[in-house]
N, C-alpha and C. Protein backbone atom coordinates (compact mmCIF):
# COMPACT_ATOMS: atom_id res chain seq x y z
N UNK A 1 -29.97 -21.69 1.04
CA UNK A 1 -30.46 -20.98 -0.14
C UNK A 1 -29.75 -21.52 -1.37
N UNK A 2 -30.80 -21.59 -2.48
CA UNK A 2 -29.99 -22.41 -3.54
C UNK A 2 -28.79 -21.55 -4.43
N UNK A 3 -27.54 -22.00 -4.77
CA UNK A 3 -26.64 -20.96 -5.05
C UNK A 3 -26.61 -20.75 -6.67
N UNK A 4 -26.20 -20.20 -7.64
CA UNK A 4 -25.96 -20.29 -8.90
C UNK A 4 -24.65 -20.11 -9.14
N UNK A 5 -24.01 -20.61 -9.52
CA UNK A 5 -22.60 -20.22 -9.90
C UNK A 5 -22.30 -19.24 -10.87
N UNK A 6 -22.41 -18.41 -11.69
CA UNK A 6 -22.40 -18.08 -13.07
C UNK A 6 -20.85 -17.60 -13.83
N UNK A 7 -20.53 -18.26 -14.68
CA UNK A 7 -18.93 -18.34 -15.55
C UNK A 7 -19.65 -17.67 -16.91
N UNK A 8 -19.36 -16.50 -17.04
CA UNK A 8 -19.45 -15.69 -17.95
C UNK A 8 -18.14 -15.37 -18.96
N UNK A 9 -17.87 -15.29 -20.20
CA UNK A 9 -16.72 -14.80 -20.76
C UNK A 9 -17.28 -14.88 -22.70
N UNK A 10 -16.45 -14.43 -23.47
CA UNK A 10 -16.86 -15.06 -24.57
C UNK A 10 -15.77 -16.38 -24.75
N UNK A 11 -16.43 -17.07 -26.43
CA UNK A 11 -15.78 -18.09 -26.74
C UNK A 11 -14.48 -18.42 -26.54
N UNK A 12 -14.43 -19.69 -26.20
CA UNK A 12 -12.55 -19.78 -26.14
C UNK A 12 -11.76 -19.46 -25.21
N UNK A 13 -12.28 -19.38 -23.99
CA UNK A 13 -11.68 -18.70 -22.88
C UNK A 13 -11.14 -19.19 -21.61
N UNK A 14 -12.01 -20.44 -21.68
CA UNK A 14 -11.65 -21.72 -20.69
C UNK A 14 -13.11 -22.21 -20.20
N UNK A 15 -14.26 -21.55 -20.52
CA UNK A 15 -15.76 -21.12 -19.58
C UNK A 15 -15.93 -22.87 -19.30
N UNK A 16 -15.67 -23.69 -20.40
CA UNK A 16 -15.89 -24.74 -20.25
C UNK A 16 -15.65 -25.86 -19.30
N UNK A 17 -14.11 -25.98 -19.30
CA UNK A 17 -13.44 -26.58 -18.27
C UNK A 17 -13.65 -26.25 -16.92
N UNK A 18 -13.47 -24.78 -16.85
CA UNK A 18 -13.64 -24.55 -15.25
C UNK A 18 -15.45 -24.95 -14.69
N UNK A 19 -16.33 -24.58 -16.13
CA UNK A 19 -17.86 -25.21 -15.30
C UNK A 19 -17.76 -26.36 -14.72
N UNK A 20 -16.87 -27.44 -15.75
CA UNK A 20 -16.61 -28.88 -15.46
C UNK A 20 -16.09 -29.33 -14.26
N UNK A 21 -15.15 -28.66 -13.47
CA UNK A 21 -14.09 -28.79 -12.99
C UNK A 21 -15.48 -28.35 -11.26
N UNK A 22 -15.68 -27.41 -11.40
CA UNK A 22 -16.95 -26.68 -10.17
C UNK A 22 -17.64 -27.83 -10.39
N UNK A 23 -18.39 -28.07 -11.43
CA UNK A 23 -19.87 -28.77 -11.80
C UNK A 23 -19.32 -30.62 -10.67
N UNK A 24 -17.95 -30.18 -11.25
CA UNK A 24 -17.50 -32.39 -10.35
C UNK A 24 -17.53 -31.44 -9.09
N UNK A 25 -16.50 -30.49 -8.55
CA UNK A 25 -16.82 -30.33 -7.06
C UNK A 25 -17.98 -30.49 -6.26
N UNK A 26 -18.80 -29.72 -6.61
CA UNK A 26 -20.32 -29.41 -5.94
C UNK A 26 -21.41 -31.07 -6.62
N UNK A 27 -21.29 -31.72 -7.29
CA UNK A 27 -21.40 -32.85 -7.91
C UNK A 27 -22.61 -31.95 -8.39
N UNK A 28 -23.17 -31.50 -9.12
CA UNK A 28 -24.12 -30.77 -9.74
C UNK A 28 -24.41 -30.28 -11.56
N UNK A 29 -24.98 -30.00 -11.94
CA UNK A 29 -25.20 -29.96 -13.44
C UNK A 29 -24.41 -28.58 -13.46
N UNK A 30 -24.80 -28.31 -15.25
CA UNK A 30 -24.62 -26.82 -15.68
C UNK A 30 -25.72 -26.53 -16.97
N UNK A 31 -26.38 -25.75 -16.65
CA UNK A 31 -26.85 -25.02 -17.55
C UNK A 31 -26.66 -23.69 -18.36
N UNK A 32 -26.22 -24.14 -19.52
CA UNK A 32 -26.15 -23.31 -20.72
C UNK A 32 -26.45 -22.09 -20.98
N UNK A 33 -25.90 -20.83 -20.90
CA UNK A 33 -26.30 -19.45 -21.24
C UNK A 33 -25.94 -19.15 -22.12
N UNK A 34 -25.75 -19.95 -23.35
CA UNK A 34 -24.83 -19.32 -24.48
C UNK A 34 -26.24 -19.64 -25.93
N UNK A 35 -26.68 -18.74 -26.23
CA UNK A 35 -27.46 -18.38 -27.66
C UNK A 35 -27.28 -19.02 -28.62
N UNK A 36 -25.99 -19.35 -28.97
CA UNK A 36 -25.77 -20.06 -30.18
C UNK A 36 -25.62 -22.27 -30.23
N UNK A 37 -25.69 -22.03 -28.52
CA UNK A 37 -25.00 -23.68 -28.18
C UNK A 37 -26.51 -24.37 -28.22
N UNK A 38 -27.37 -23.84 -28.29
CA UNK A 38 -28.99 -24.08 -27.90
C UNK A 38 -28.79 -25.03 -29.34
N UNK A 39 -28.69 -24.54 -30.19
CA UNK A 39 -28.74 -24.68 -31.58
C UNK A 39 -27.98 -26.40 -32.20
N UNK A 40 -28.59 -27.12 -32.29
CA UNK A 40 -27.87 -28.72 -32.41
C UNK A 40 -27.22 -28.74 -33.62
N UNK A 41 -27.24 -27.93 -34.43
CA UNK A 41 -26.85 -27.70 -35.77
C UNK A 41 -25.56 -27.11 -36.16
N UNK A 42 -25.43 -25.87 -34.92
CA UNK A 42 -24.09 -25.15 -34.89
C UNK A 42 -23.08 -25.57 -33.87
N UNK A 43 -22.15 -27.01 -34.02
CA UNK A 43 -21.42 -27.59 -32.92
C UNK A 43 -19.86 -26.67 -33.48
N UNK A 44 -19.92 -26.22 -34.29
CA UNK A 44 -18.52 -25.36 -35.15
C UNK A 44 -19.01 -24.32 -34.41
N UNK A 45 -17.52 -23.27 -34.36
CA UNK A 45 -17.94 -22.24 -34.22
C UNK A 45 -17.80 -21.53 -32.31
N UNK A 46 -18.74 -22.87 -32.03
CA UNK A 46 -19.72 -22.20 -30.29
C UNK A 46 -18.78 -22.61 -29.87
N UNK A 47 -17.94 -23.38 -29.69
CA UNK A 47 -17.26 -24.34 -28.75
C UNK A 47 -18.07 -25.17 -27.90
N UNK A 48 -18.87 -25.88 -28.41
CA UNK A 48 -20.19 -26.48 -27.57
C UNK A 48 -19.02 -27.37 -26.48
N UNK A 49 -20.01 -28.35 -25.57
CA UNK A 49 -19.39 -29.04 -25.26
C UNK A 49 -19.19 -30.65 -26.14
N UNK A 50 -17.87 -31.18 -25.82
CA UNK A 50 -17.78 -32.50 -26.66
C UNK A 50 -18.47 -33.59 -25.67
N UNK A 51 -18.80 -34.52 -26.79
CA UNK A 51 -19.51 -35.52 -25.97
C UNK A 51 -18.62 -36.43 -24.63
N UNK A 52 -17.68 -36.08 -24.52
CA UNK A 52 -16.90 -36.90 -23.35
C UNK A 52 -17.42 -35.38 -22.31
N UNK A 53 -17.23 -34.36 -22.34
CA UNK A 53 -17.62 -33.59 -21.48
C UNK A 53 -19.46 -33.35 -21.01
N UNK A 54 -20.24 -34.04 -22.27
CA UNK A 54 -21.43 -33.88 -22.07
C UNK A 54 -22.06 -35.50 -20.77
N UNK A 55 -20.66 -36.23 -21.10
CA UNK A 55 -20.40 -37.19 -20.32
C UNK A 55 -20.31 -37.40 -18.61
N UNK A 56 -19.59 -36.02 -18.87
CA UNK A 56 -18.51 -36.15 -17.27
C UNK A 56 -19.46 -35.49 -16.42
N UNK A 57 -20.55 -34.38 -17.02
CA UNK A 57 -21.50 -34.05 -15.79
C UNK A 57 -22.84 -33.41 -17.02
N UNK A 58 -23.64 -33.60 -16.54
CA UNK A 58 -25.03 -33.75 -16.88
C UNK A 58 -25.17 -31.83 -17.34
N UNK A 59 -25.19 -31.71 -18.75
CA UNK A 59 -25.66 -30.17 -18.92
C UNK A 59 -27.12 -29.99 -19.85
N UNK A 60 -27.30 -28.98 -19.71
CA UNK A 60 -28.87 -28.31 -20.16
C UNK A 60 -28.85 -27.13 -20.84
N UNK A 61 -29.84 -27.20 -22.00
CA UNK A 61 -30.30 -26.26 -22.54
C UNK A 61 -29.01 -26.25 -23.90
N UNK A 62 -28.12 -27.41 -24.42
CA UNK A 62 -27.23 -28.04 -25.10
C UNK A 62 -28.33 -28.67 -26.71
N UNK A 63 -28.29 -27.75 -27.31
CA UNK A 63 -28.36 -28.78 -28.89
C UNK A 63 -30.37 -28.86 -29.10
N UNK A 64 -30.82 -28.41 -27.80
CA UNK A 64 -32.33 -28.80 -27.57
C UNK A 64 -33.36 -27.85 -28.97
N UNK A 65 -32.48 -27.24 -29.67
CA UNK A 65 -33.15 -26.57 -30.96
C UNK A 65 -32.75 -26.38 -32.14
N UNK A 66 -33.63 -26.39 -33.15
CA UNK A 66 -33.09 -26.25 -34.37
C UNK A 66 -32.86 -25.09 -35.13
N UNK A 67 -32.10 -24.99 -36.13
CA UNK A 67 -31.83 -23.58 -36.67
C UNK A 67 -33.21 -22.66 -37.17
N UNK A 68 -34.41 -23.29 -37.18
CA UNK A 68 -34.95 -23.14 -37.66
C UNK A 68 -36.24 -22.76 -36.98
N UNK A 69 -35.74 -22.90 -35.97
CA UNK A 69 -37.09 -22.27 -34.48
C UNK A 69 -36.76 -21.27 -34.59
N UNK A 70 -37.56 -21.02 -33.90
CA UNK A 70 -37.42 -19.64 -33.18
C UNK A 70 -37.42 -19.66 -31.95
N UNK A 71 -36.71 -18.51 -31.10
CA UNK A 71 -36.58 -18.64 -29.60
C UNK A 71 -35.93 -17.21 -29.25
N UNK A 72 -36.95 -16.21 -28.74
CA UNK A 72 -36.19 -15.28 -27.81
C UNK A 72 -35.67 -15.83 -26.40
N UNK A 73 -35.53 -14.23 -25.69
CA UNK A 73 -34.43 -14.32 -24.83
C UNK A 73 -35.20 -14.41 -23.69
N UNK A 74 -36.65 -14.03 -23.83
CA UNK A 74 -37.75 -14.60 -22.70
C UNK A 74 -38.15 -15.98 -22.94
N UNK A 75 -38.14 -16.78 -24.02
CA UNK A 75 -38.45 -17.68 -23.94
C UNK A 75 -36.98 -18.79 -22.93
N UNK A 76 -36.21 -18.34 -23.23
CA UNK A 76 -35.44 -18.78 -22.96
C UNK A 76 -35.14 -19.03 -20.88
N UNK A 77 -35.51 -17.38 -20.99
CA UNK A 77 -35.42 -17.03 -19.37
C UNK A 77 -36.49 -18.22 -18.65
N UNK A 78 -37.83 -18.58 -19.38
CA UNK A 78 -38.83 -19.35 -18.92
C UNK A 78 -38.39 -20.74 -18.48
N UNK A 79 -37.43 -21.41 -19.87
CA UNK A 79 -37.17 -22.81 -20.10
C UNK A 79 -35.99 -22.96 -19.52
N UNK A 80 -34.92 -21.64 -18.87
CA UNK A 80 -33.78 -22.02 -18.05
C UNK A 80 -34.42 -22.04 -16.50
N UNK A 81 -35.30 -21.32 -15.98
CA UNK A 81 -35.81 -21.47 -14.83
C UNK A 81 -36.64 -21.98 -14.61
N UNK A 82 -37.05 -22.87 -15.42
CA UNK A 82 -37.95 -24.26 -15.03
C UNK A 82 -36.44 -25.44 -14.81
N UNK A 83 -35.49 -25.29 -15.39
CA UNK A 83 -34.83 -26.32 -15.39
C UNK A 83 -33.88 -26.07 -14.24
N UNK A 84 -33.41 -24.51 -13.64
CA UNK A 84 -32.91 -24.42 -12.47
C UNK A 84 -34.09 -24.66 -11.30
N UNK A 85 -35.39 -24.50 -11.34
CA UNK A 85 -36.21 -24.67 -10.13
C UNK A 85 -35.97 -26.40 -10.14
N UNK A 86 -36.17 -26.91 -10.96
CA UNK A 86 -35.71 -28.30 -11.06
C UNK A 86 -34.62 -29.12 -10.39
N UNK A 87 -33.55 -28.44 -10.62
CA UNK A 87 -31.98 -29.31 -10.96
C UNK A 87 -32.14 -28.53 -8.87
N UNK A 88 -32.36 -27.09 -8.48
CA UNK A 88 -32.52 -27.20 -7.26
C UNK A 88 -32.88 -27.93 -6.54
N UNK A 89 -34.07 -29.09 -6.89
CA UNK A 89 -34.86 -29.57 -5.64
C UNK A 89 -33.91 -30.30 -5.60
N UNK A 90 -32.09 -30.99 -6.61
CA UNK A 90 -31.72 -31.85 -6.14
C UNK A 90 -30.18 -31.64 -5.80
N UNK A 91 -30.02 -30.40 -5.63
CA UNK A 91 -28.89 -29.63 -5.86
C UNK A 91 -28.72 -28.17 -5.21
N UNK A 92 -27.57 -28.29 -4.33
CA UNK A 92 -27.87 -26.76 -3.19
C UNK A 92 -26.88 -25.46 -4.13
N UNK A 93 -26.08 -26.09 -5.89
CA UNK A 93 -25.57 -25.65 -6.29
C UNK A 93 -25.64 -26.23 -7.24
N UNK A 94 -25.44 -24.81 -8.72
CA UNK A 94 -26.21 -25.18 -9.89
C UNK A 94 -25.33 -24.22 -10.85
N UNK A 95 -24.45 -24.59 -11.72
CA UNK A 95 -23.50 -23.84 -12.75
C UNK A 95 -24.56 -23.30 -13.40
N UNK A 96 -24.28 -22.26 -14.04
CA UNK A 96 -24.33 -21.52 -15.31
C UNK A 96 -23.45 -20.84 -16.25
N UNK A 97 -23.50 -21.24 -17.51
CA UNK A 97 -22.24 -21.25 -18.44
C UNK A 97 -22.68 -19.88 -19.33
N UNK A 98 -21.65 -19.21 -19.69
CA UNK A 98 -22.05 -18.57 -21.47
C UNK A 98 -21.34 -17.60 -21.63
N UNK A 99 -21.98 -16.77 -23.45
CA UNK A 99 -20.97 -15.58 -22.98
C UNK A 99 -22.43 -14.67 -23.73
N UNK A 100 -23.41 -15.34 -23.79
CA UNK A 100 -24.94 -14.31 -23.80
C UNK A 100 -25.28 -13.65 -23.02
N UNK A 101 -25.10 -12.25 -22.58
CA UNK A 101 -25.33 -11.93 -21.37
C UNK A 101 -26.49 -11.86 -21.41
N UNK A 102 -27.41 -11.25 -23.05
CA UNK A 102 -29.00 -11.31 -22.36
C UNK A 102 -29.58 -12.44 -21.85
N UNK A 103 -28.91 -13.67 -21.93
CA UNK A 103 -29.20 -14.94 -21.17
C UNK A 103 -28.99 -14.74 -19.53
N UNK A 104 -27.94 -14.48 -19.43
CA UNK A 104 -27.37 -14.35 -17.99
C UNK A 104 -28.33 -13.29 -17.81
N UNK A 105 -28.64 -11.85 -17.82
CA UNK A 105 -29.19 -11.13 -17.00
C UNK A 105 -30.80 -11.55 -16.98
N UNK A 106 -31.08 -12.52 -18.42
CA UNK A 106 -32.28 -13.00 -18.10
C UNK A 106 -32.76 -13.61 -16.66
N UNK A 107 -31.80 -14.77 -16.56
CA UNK A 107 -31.80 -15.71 -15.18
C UNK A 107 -31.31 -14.57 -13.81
N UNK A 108 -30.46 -13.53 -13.81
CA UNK A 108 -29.89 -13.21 -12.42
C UNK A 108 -31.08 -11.70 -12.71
N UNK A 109 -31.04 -11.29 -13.29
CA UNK A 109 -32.20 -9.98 -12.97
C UNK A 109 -33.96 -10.22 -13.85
N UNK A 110 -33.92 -11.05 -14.56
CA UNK A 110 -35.32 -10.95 -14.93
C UNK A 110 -35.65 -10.28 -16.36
N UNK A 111 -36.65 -10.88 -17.38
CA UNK A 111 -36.43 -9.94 -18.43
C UNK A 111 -37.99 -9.53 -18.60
N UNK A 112 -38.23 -7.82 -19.29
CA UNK A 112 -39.61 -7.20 -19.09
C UNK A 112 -40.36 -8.05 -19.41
N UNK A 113 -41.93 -8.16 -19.10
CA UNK A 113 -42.80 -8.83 -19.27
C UNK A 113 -43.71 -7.50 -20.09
N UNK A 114 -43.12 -7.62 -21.41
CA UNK A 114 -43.94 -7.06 -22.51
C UNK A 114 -44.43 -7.84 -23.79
N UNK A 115 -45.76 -7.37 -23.47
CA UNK A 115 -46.99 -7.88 -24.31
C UNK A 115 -46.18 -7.97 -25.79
N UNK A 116 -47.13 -9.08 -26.46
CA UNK A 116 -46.42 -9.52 -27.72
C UNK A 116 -47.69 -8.50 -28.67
N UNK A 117 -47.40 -7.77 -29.49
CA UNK A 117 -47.92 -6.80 -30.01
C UNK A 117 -48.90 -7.24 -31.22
N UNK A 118 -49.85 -6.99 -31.08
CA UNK A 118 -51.34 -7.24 -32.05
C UNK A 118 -50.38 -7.03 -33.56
N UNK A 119 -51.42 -7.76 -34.56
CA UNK A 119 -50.45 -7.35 -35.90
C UNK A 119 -51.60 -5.85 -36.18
N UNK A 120 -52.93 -5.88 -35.92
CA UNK A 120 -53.51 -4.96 -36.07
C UNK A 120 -52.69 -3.36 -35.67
N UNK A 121 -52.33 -3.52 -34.63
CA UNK A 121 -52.16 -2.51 -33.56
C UNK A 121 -50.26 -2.30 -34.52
N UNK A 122 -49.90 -3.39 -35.00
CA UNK A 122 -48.49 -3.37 -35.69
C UNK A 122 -48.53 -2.46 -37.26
N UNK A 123 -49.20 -2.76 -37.86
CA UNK A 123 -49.71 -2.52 -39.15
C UNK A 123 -49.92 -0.78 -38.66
N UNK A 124 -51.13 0.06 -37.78
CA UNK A 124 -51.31 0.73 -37.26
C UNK A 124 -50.45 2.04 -37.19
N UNK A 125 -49.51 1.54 -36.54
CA UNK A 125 -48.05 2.49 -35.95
C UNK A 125 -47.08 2.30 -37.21
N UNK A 126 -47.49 1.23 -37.79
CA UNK A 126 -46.17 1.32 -39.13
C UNK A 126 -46.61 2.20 -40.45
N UNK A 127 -47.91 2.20 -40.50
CA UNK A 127 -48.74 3.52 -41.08
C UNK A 127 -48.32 4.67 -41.37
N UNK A 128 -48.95 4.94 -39.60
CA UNK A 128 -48.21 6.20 -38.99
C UNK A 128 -46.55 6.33 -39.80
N UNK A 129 -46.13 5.61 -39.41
CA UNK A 129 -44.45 6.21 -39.84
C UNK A 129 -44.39 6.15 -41.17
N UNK A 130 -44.91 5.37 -41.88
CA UNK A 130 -44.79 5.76 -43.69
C UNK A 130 -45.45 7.21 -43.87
N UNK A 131 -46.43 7.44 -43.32
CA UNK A 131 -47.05 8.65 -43.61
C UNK A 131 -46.51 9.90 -43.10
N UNK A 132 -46.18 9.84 -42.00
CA UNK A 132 -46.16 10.62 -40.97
C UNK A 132 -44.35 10.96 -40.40
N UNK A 133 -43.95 10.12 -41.18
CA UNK A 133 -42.12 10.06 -40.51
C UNK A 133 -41.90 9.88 -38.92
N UNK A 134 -40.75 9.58 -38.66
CA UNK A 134 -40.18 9.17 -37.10
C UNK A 134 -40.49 10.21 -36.44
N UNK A 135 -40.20 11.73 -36.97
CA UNK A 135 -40.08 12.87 -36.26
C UNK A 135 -41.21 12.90 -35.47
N UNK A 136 -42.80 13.06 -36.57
CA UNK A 136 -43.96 12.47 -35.35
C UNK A 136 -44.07 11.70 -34.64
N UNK A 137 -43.80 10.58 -34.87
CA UNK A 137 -43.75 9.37 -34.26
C UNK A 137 -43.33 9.94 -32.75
N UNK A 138 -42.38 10.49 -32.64
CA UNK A 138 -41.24 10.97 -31.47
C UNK A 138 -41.94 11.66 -30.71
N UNK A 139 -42.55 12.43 -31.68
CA UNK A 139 -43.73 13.51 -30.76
C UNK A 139 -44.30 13.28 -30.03
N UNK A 140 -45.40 12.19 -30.64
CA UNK A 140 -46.50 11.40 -30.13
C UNK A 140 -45.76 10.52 -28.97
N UNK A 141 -44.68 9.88 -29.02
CA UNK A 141 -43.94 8.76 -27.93
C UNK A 141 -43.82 9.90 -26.68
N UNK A 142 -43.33 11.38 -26.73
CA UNK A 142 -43.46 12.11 -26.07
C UNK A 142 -44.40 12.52 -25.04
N UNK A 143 -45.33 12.61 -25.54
CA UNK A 143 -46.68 12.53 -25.03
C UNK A 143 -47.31 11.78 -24.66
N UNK A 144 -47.49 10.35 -24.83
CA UNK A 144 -47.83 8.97 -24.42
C UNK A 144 -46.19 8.28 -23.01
N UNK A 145 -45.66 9.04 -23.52
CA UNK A 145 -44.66 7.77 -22.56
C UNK A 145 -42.98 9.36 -22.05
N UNK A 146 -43.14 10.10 -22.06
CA UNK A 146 -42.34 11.23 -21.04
C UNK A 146 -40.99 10.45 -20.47
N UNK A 147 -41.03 9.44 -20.09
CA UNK A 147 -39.70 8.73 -19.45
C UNK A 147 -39.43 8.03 -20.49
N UNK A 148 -39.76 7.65 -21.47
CA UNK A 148 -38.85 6.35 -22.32
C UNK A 148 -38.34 7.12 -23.37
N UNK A 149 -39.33 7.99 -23.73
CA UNK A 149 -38.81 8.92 -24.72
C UNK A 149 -37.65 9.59 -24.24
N UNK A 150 -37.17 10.20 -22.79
CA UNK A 150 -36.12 10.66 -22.38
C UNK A 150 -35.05 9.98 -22.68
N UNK A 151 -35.09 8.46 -22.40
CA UNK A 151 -33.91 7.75 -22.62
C UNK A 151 -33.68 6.71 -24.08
N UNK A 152 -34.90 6.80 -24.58
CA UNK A 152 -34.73 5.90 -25.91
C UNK A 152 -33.92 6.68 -26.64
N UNK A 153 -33.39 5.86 -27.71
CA UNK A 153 -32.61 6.34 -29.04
C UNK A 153 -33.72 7.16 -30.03
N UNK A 154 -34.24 8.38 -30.14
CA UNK A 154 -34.83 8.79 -30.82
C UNK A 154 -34.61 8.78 -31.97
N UNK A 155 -33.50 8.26 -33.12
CA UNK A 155 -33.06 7.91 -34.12
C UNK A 155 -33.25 5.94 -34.83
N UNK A 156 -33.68 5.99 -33.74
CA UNK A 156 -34.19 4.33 -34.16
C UNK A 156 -35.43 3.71 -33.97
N UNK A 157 -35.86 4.09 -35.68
CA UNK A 157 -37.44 3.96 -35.52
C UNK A 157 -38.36 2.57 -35.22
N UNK A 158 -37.08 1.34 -35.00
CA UNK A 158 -37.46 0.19 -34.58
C UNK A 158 -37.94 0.56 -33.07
N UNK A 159 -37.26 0.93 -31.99
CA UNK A 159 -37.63 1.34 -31.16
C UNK A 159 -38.42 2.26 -30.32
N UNK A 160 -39.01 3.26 -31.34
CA UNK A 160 -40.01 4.40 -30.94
C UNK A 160 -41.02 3.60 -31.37
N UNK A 161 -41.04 2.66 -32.50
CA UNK A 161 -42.45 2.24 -33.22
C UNK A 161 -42.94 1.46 -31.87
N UNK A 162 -41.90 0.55 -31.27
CA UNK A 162 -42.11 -0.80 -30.71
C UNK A 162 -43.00 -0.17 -29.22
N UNK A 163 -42.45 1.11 -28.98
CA UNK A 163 -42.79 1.51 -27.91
C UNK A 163 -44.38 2.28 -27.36
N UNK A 164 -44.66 3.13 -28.90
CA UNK A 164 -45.86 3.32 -29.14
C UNK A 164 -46.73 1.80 -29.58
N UNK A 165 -46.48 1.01 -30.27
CA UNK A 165 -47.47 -0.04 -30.55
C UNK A 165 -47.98 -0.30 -29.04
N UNK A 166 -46.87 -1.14 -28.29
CA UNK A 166 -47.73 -1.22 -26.65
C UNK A 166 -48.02 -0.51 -26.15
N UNK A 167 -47.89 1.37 -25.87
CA UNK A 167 -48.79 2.26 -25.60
C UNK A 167 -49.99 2.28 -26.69
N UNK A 168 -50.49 2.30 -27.58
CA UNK A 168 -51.70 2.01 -28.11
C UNK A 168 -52.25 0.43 -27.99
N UNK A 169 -51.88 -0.54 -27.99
CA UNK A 169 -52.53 -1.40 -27.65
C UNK A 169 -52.97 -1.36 -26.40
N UNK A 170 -52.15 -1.24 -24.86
CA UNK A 170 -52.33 -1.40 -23.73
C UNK A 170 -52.84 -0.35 -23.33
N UNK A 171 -52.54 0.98 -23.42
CA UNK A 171 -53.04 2.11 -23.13
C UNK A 171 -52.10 2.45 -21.66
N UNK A 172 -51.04 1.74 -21.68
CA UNK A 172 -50.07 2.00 -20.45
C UNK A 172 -48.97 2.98 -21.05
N UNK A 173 -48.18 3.50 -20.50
CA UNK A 173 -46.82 3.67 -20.83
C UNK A 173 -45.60 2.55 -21.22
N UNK A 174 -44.97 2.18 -22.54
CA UNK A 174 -43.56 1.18 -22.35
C UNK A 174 -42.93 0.89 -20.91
N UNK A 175 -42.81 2.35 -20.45
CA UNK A 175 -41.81 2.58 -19.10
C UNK A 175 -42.31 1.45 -17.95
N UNK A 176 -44.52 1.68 -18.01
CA UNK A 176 -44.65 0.62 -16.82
C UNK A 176 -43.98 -0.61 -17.13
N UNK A 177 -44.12 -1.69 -18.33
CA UNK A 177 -43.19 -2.87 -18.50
C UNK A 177 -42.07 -2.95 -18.41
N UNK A 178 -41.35 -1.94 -18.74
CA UNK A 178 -39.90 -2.43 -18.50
C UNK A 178 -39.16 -2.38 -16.80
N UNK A 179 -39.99 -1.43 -16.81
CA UNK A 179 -38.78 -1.33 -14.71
C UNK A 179 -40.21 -2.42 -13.79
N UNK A 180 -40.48 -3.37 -14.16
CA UNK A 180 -40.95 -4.47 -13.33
C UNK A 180 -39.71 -5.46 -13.16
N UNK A 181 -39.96 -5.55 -11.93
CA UNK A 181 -38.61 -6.58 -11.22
C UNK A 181 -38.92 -7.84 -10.70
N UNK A 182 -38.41 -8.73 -11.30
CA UNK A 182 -38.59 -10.08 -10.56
C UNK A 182 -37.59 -10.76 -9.74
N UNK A 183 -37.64 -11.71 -9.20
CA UNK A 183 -37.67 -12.13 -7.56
C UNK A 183 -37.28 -13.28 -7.76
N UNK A 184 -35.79 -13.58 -7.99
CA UNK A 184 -36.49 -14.95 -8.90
C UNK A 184 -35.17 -15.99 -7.32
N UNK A 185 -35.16 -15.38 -6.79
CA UNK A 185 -35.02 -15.90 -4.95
C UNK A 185 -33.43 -17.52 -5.14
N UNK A 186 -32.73 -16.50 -5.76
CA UNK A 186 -31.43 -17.17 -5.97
C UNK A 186 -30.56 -16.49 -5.30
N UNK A 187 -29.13 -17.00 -4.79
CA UNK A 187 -28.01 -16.24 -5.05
C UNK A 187 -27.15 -16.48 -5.60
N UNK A 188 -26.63 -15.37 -6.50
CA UNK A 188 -25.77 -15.50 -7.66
C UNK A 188 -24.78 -15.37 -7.41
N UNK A 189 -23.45 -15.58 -7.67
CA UNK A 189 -21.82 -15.75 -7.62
C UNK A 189 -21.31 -15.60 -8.78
């Protein structure tokens, strides 16, 4: 079964060396979980790796964007597990570096598969709240979605809006997207 290694910490901590140090044992790559190292622009700062270390073993997901993209944390989950289904077919062990955890829990648990929200259906619910204030808003999330409303921050109208837009577009509950689980048939360390 293919293994993942994963070296989690923030900046400055050693995450680097020791990937290096595993990555020569197992003779295998490392791929990048860190948000800001993606970025070819920000080598200050991340502690990226230096080019003698980008040397000593083959890493991914390093410098591949500009400040000026854009890139969530699903996009990300997509373009690291195309490159671990990859680096597997040649490798029974496969680092992973960072100190992003929504990166990391992207790759070891999976991240929701929620719909990217109509601007119609956006415009809509943002209406509602100019007119209508959060307090309704809350109401209505109440009534459409019973479990998310239990545990959402009812004080953060980024998050009640976000939650009703995909209950009115989809006509589902938030709750069905988020507790879907994926399988993504690794074992993690």
């Amino acid at each position: 079964m293919p293994t993942l290694v994963v070296l989690i910490g923030p900046t400055g901590v050693g995450k680097t060396e020791l990937s290096l140090r595993l990555a020569e044992h197992y003779h295998t790559s490392i791929v990048s979980a860190d948000s800001r190292q993606l970025y070819a622009e920000l080598k200050i700062g991340t502690a990226a790796p230096t080019t003698d270390q980008l040397q000593r073993v083959p890493h991914h997901l390093i410098g591949t964007l500009h400040l000026t993209d854009y890139y969530s944390a699903a996009q990300y989950e997509t373009e690291a597990m195309e490159v671990l289904t990859r680096l597997f077919t040649q490798h029974e062990v496969v680092i992973l570096t960072g100190g992003s955890m929504m990166y990391v829990d992207a790759i070891c648990k999976g991240i929701d598969d929620i719909p990217t929200v109509d601007m119609e259906t956006r415009q809509l619910i943002l209406k509602k709240y100019e007119e209508e204030g959060l307090e309704r808003l809350c109401a209505e999330l109440r009534l459409l979605d019973p479990e998310y409303y239990r545990i959402v921050d009812l004080r953060n109208p980024k998050r009640v809006i976000h939650a009703l837009e995909i209950c009115y577009m989809t006509g589902k509950t938030y709750t069905s997207f988020r507790t879907q689980k994926k399988n993504n048939a690794l074992s993690v360390f």
